[in-house]
Each structure stands twice: as structure tokens, then as C-alpha cells.
Protein backbone atom coordinates (compact mmCIF):
# COMPACT_ATOMS: atom_id res chain seq x y z
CA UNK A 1 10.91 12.31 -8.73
CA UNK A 2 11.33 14.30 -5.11
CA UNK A 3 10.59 12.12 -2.17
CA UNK A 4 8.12 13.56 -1.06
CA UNK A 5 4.41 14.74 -2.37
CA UNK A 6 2.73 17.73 -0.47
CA UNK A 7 -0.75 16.95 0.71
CA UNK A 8 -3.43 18.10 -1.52
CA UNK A 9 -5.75 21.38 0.22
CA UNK A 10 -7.13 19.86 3.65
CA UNK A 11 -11.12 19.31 2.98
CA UNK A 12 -13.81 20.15 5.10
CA UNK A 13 -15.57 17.20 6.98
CA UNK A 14 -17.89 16.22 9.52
CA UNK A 15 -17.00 15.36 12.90
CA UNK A 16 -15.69 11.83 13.33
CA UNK A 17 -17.37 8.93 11.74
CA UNK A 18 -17.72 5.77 11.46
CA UNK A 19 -15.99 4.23 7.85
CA UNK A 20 -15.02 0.67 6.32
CA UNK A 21 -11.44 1.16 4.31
CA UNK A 22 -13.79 0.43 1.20
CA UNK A 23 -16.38 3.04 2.21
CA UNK A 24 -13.08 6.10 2.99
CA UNK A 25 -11.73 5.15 -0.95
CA UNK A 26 -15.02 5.60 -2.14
CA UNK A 27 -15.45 8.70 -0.23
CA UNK A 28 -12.01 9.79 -1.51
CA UNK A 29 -13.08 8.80 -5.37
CA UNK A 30 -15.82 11.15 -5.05
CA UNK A 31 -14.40 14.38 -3.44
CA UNK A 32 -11.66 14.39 -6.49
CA UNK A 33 -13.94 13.73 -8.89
CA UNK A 34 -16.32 16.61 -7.83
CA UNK A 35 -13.47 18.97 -6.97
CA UNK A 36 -11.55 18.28 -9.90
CA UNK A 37 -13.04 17.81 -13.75
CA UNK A 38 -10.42 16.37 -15.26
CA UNK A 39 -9.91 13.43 -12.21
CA UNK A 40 -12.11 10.20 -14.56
CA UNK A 41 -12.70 6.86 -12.98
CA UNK A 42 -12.41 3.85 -15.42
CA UNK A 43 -11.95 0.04 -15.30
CA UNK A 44 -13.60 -3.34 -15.31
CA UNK A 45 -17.49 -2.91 -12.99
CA UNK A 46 -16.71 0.21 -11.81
CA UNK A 47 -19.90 1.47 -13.25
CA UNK A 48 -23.79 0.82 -12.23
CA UNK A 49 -21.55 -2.53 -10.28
CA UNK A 50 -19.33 -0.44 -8.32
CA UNK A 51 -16.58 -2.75 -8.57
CA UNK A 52 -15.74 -6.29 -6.99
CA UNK A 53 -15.14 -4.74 -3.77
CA UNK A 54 -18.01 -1.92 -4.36
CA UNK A 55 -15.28 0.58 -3.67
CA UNK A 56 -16.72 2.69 -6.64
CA UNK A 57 -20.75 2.49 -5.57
CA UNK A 58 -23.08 4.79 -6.70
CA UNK A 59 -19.95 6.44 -8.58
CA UNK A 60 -21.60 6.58 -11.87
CA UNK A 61 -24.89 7.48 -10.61
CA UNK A 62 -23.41 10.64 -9.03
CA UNK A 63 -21.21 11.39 -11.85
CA UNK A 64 -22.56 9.94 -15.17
CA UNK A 65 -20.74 7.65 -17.42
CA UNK A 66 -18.54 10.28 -19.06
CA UNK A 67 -16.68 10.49 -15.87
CA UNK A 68 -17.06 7.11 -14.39
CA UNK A 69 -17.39 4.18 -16.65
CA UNK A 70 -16.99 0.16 -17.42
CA UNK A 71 -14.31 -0.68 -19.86
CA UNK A 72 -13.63 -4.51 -21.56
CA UNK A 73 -11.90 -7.33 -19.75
CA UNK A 74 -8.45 -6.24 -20.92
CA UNK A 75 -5.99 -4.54 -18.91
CA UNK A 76 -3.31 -3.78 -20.98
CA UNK A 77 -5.82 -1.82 -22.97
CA UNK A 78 -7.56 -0.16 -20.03
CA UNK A 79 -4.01 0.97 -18.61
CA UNK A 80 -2.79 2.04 -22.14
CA UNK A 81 -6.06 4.05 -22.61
CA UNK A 82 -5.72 5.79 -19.65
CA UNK A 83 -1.85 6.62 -20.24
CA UNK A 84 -3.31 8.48 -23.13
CA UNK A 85 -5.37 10.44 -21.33
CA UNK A 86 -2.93 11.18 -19.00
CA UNK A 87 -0.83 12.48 -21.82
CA UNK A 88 -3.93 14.83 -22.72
CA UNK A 89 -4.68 16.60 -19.47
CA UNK A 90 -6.79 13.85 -17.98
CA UNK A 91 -6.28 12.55 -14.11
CA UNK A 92 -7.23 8.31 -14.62
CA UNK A 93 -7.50 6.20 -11.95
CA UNK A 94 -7.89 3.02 -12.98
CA UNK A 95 -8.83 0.20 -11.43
CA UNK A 96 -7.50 -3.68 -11.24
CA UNK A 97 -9.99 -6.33 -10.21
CA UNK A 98 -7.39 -8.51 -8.23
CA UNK A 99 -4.06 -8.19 -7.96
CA UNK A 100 -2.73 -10.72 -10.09
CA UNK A 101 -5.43 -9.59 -13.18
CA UNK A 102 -3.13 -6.34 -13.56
CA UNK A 103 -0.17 -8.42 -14.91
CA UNK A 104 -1.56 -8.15 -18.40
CA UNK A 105 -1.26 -4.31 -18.23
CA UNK A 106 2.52 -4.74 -16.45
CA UNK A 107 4.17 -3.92 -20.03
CA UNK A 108 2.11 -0.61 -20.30
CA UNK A 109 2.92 -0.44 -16.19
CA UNK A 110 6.76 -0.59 -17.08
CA UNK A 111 7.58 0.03 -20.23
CA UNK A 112 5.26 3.33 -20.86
CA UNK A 113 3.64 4.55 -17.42
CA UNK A 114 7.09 4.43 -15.80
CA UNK A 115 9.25 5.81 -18.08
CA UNK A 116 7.19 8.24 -20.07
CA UNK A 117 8.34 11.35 -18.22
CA UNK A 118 11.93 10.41 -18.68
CA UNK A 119 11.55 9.32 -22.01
CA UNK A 120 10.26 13.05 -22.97
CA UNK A 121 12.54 14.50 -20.67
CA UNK A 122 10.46 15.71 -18.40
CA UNK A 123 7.96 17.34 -20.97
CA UNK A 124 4.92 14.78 -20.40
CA UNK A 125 3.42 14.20 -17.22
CA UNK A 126 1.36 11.13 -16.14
CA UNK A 127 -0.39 12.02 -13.40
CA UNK A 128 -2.42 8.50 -13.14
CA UNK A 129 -3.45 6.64 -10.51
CA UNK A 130 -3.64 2.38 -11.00
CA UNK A 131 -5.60 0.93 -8.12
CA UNK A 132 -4.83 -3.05 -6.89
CA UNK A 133 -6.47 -4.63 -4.63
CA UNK A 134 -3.40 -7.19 -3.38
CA UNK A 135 -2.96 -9.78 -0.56
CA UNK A 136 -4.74 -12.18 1.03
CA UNK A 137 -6.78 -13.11 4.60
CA UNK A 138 -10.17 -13.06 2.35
CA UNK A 139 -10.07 -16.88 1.50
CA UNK A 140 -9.70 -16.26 -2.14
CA UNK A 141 -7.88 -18.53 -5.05
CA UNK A 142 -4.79 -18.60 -7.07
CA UNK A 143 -5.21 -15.36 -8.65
CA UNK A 144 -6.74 -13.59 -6.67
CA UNK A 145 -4.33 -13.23 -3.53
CA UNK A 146 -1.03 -12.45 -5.02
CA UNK A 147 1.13 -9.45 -3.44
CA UNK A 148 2.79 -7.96 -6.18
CA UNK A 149 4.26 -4.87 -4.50
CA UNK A 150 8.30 -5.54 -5.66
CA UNK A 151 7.14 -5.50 -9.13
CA UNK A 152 6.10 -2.20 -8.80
CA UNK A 153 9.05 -0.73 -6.60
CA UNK A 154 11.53 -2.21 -8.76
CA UNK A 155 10.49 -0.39 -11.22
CA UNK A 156 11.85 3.29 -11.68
CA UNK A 157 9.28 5.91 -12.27
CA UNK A 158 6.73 4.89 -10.64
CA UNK A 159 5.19 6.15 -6.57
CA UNK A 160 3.85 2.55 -4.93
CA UNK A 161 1.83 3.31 -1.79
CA UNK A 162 -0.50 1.12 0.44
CA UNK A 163 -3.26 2.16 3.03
CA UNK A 164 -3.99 0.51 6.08
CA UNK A 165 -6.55 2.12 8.15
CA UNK A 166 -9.86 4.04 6.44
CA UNK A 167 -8.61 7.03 7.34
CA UNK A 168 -4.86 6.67 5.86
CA UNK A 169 -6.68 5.44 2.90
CA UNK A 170 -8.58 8.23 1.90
CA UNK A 171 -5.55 10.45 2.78
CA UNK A 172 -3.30 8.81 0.72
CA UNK A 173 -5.76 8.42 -2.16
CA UNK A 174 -6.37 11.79 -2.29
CA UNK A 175 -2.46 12.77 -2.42
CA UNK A 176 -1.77 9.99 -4.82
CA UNK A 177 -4.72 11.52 -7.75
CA UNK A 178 -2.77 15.20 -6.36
CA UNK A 179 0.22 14.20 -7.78
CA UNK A 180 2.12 14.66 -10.85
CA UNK A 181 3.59 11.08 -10.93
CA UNK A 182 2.24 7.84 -11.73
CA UNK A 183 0.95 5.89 -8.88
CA UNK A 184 0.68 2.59 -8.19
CA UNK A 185 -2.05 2.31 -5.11
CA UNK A 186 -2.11 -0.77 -3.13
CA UNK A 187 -5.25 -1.94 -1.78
CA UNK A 188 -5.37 -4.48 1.41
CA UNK A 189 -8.17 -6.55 0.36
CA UNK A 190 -8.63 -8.07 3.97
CA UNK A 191 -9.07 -4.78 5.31
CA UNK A 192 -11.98 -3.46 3.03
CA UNK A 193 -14.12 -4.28 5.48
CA UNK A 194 -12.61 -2.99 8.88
CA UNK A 195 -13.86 -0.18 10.28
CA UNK A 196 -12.71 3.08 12.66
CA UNK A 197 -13.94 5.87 13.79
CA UNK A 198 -12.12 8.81 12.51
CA UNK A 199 -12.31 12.09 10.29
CA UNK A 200 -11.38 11.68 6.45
CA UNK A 201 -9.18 14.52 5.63
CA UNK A 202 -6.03 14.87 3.78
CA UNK A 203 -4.19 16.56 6.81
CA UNK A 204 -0.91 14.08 8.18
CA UNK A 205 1.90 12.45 6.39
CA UNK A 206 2.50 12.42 2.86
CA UNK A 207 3.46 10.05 -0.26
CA UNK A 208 7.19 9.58 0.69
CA UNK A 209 6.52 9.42 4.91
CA UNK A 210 6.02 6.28 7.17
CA UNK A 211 4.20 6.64 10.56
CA UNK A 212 4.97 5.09 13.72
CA UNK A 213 1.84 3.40 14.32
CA UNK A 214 2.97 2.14 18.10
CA UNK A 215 5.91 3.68 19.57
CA UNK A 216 8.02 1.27 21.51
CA UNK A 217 11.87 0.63 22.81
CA UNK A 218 12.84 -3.28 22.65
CA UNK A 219 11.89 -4.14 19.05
CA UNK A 220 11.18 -2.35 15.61
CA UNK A 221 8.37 -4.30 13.89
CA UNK A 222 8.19 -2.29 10.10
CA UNK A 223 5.36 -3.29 7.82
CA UNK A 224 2.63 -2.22 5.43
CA UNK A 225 -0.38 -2.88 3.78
CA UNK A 226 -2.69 -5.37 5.41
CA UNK A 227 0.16 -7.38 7.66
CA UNK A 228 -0.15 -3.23 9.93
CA UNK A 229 -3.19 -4.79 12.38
CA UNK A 230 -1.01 -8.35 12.52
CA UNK A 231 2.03 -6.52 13.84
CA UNK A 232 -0.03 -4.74 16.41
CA UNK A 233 -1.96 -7.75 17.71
CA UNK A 234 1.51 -8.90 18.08
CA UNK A 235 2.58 -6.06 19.89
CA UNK A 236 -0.68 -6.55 22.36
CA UNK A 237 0.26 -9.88 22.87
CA UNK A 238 4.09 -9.40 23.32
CA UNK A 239 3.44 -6.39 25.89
CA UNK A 240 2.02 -9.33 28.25
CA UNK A 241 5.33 -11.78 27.69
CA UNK A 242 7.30 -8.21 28.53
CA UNK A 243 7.98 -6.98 24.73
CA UNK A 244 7.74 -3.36 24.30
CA UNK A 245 7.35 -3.28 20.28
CA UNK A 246 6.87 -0.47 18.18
CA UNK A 247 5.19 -0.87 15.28
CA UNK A 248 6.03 1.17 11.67
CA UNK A 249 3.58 1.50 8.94
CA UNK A 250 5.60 2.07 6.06
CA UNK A 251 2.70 3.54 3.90
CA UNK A 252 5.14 4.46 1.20
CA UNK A 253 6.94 1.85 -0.49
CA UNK A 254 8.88 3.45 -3.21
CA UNK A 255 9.98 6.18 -1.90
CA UNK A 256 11.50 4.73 1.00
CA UNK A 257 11.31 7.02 4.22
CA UNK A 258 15.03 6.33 5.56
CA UNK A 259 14.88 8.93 8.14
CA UNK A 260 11.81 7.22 9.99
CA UNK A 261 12.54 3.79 9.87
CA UNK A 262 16.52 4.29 10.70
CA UNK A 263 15.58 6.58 13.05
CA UNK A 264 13.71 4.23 14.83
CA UNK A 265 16.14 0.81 14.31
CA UNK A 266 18.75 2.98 16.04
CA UNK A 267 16.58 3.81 19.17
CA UNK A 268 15.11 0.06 19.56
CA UNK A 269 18.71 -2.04 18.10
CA UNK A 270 16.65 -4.83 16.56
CA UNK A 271 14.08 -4.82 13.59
CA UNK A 272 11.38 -7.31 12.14
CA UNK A 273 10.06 -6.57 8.81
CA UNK A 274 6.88 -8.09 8.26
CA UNK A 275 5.24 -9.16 4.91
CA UNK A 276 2.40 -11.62 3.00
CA UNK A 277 4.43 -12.01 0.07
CA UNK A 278 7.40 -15.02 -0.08
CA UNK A 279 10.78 -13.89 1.85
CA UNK A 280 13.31 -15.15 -1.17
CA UNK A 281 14.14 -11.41 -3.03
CA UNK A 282 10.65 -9.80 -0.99
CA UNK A 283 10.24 -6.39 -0.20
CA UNK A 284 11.97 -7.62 3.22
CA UNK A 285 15.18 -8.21 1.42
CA UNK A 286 15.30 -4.42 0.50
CA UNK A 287 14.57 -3.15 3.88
CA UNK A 288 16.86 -5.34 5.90
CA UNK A 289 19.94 -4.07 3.59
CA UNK A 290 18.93 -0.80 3.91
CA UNK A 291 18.84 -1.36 7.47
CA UNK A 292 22.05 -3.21 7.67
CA UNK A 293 24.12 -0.38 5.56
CA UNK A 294 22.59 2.96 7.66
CA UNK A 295 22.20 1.25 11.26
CA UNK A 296 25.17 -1.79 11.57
CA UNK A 297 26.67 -0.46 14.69
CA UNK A 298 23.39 -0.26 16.48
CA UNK A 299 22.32 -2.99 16.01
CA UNK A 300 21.82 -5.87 18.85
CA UNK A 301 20.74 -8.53 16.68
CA UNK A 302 20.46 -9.65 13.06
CA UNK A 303 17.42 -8.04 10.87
CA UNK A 304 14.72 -10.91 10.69
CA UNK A 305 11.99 -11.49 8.32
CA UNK A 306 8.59 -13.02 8.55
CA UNK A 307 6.73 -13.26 4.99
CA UNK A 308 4.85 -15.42 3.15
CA UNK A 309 6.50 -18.70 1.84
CA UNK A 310 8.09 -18.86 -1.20
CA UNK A 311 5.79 -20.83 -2.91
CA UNK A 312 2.42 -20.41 -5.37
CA UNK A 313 -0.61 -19.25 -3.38
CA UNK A 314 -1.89 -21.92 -1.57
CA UNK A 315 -5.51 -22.60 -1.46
CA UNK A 316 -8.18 -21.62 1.18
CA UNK A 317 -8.28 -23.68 3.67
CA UNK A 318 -3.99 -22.91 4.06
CA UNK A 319 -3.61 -19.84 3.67
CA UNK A 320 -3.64 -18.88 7.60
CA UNK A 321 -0.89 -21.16 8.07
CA UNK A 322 0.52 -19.21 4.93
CA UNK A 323 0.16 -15.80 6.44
CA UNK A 324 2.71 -13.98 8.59
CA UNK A 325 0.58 -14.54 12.05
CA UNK A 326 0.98 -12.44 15.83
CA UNK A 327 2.69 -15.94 16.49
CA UNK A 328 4.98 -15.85 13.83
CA UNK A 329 6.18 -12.47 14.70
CA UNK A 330 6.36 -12.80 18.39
CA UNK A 331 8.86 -15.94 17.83
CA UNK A 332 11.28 -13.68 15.62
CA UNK A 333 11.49 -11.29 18.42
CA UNK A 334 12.06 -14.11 21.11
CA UNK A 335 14.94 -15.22 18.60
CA UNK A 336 16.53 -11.35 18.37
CA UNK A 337 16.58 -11.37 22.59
CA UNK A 338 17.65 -14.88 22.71
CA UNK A 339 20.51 -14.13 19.99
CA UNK A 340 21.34 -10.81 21.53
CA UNK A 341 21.89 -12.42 25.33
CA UNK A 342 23.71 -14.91 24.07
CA UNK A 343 26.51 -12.73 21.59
């Protein structure tokens, strides 16, 4: 695979509007699938429903149920089905109820999705797209809250990406049906429902790039998915103790964009990495010895990590004590100043 993934043709769109993450994938769903015949939509209530989340409303109405339709409660079979497809000329994107429901399909994820194109070297393409929604913040149950992104990035062969505005989202959908490799798509689910004002269009960074969400010179805060807005409350909130963070949305998991995020370590001298799931062998653990190896002699302080804990999801009424919090991150940067006045 290259790095990177050129942005699909730039569509047309209205002046700035007003759009829920939820409401800029469904938007994105339904330019591909009107612009492109062979793009199909297929997985458990993504029909008349439109899915748990209602990402895929009014879907099948629009496009009929030869192009949008409700398979059985199996995954592995709904993954495997669409890998055939895929073989045939087909664009799937499948979606995964919750995040932890897709581990039934994670032998057709690994064994076949991933590997296929090596396998045949290089003669069959899978250009699929499997959608999770992962995470927590929505007061959900064991289940239903897992983040299951180093499953995915461990595993060669396959693009892992994750949204965290409604405009990045429907950018980043539309590049990930675009492209010739199988992608794993990573859904916040606590940020369905937030909102901006902005114009959906494919235009800015690709699969492959972060974005510097909130320039800044004392700290590097890197992060993805859903735990984006936490590191820039934090960053709000640290600008009045006298922090000047900046904030990196990695966007792209696997690839890794080493340019931006070294880039940025080596400016600031300290880094934060920020994620929901548990710290022991996290996504975290990747980043800080990437970090270590490319940026050693600029850095001021030891990488720190603030994750979940390493331990089953708990339920509820927990889970914000669970959470990486503003709080949380704020007191790893107090410890990289405190540890860097007093080397």
C-alpha cells in the first residue's frame, strides 16, 4: 500500500451548513452511491431502520433495496459476503452495529480482507469499506463501548481511519469508498450527534495525513477519534493556567503520518498522546516509540500517555471517571514542565 490516498473529485455543495457527524456520513453514503453504481450499502438495519445510529436514513428509500439493504445478525457472513463482491467489481461498505459486534467478522477482517491482495499478488483488489461505530461517552454497556482500533492497525493490509468533526467525516468517507484498499472506518459514537457549521466536500487532507487541529509551542497533545474535542477543551482550559498546547488529530491511524506528528514533537519538545482505550500495548504505546526513535534529542520530557484503564468496560454510571478527561490531560502536561524544570 502507498501512504497516501488522493482525494476523490471535489463535489459541488451548498454554502456552509449546519450538520451532525451522523447527518455528514449519511450525506457522504449517498453522494457515492448516486455517483458511483457499483458503491452498495449492506449490514444489520441499514434498510427502511437506517441503522442504530440512523447514519443510513432514508438510504433505501432513495436507492432501493438492490443497492442498500438489511442482511442477518451475522457478521462474519455479512463481511465475507461483501469480500466477494469486492472480488467481483462491487464497492461494499458494510456496516457494524457496535464496535465490539464486529469481532465475529475479525477472521474474515484478518485472515481474507487483509491479505487478499497479497495473497493474489496484487491481482485482486478489495476496495471495501467496514464501518464501526467504537468508543464510549454515550453511557452504553459492555459491548457496546469497546475501542478496538489496535486490532485493526496491527493488522497488515488493511487502511484504519477515524473522523472527528462532520466535516472530516464526510471527507474521509468519501476517500475511504475512493480507494483501492480495504478500509477499516472508525466511527466516534459520542460525536454522532455534535454539530458544525461547515461545507461537506472532499477538498483537504487525505487517508495517510494528520491535521493540526490547534497549533501551539509548549506541548504536543496527538489524538484521534472522539478523545479530538477532549484534547481541545484541555487546551482552552490550559491556555488560562499559561499552557500553549497544540492539538493533532491523527485522522489516519494506519498509515501513520511521521512527518506531521515529528514535525511537530520537535517544535513543542514534549508530547501527550491521548486515547479511550486501556494504556497497557494501546495505540499510545506505538506512537510514543515512534516518537522516542525519530525525536530523542528534542525532547524535554518523557512521552506520556492518558488512556483508558486497562480493565473490561466499566458500566454507566463509571465510565466518566473511565474516560481520558481535560483534567486528566492537563495533569500530564503539569508533570512534563514539572519533570523538565527539574532535569
Amino acid at each position: 500500500m502507498s501512504t497516501t490516498v488522493q482525494p476523490v473529485k471535489a463535489v459541488e455543495s451548498a454554502a456552509a451548513q449546519s450538520f451532525s457527524l451522523a447527518g455528514a456520513l449519511n450525506r457522504a453514503l449517498g453522494d457515492a452511491l448516486a455517483e458511483d453504481e457499483r458503491v452498495v450499502v449492506l449490514g444489520e438495519d441499514v434498510g427502511p431502520l437506517g441503522g442504530v445510529f440512523r447514519v443510513t436514513d432514508g438510504l433505501a428509500a432513495r436507492f432501493g433495496d438492490t443497492r442498500v439493504w438489511d442482511t442477518p445478525l451475522a457478521e462474519s457472513g455479512i463481511v465475507g459476503t461483501a469480500i466477494g463482491m469486492a472480488m467481483n467489481g462491487l464497492r461494499p461498505v458494510v456496516e457494524m452495529q457496535f464496535d465490539a459486534f464486529a469481532y465475529p467478522a475479525f477472521e474474515q477482517i484478518t485472515s481474507h480482507l487483509a491479505k487478499m491482495h497479497n495473497r493474489t499478488r496484487g491481482r485482486v483488489a478489495l476496495p471495501m469499506v467496514v464501518r464501526i461505530p467504537y468508543g464510549g461517552g454515550i453511557g452504553g454497556v459492555e459491548h457496546h463501548c469497546d475501542s478496538s482500533e489496535v486490532y485493526y492497525t496491527h493488522t497488515a493490509g488493511l487502511r484504519v481511519v477515524t473522523c472527528s468533526t462532520p466535516g472530516d467525516g464526510y471527507r474521509l468517507l468519501r476517500q475511504a469508498i475512493d480507494c483501492p484498499d480495504p478500509v477499516i472506518f472508525l466511527e466516534p459514537k459520542r460525536r454522532y450527534w455534535a454539530k458544525e457549521t461547515t461545507e461537506l466536500t472532499t477538498d483537504g487532507p487525505s487517508i495517510g495525513q494528520a491535521q493540526i487541529v490547534r497549533p501551539g509551542r509548549d506541548v504536543t497533545v496527538i489524538t484521534y477519534g472522539g478523545t479530538v474535542a477532549t484534547a481541545l477543551e484541555a487546551a482552552t482550559a490550559g491556555a488560562e493556567e499559561g499552557y500553549d498546547l497544540e492539538v493533532v488529530d491523527l485522522r489516519s491511524l494506519n498509515p501513520f503520518d511521521d512527518e506531521t506528528v515529528t514535525a511537530s514533537v520537535r517544535r513543542t519538545g514534549r508530547a501527550v498522546v491521548v486515547h479511550e482505550a486501556g494504556g497497557f500495548c494501546g495505540y499510545g504505546a506505538e506512537v510514543a516509540a515512534r516518537l522516542t526513535e525519530q525525536c530523542f534529542h528534542h525532547l524535554a520530557a518523557p512521552i506520556l500517555r492518558v488512556t483508558g484503564f486497562d480493565i473490561p468496560y466499566p458500566p454507566p454510571k463509571l465510565e466518566a471517571h473511565h474516560l481520558p478527561s481535560p483534567d486528566r490531560i492537563l495533569d500530564a502536561v503539569s508533570r512534563l514542565q514539572w519533570e523538565d524544570e527539574n532535569a
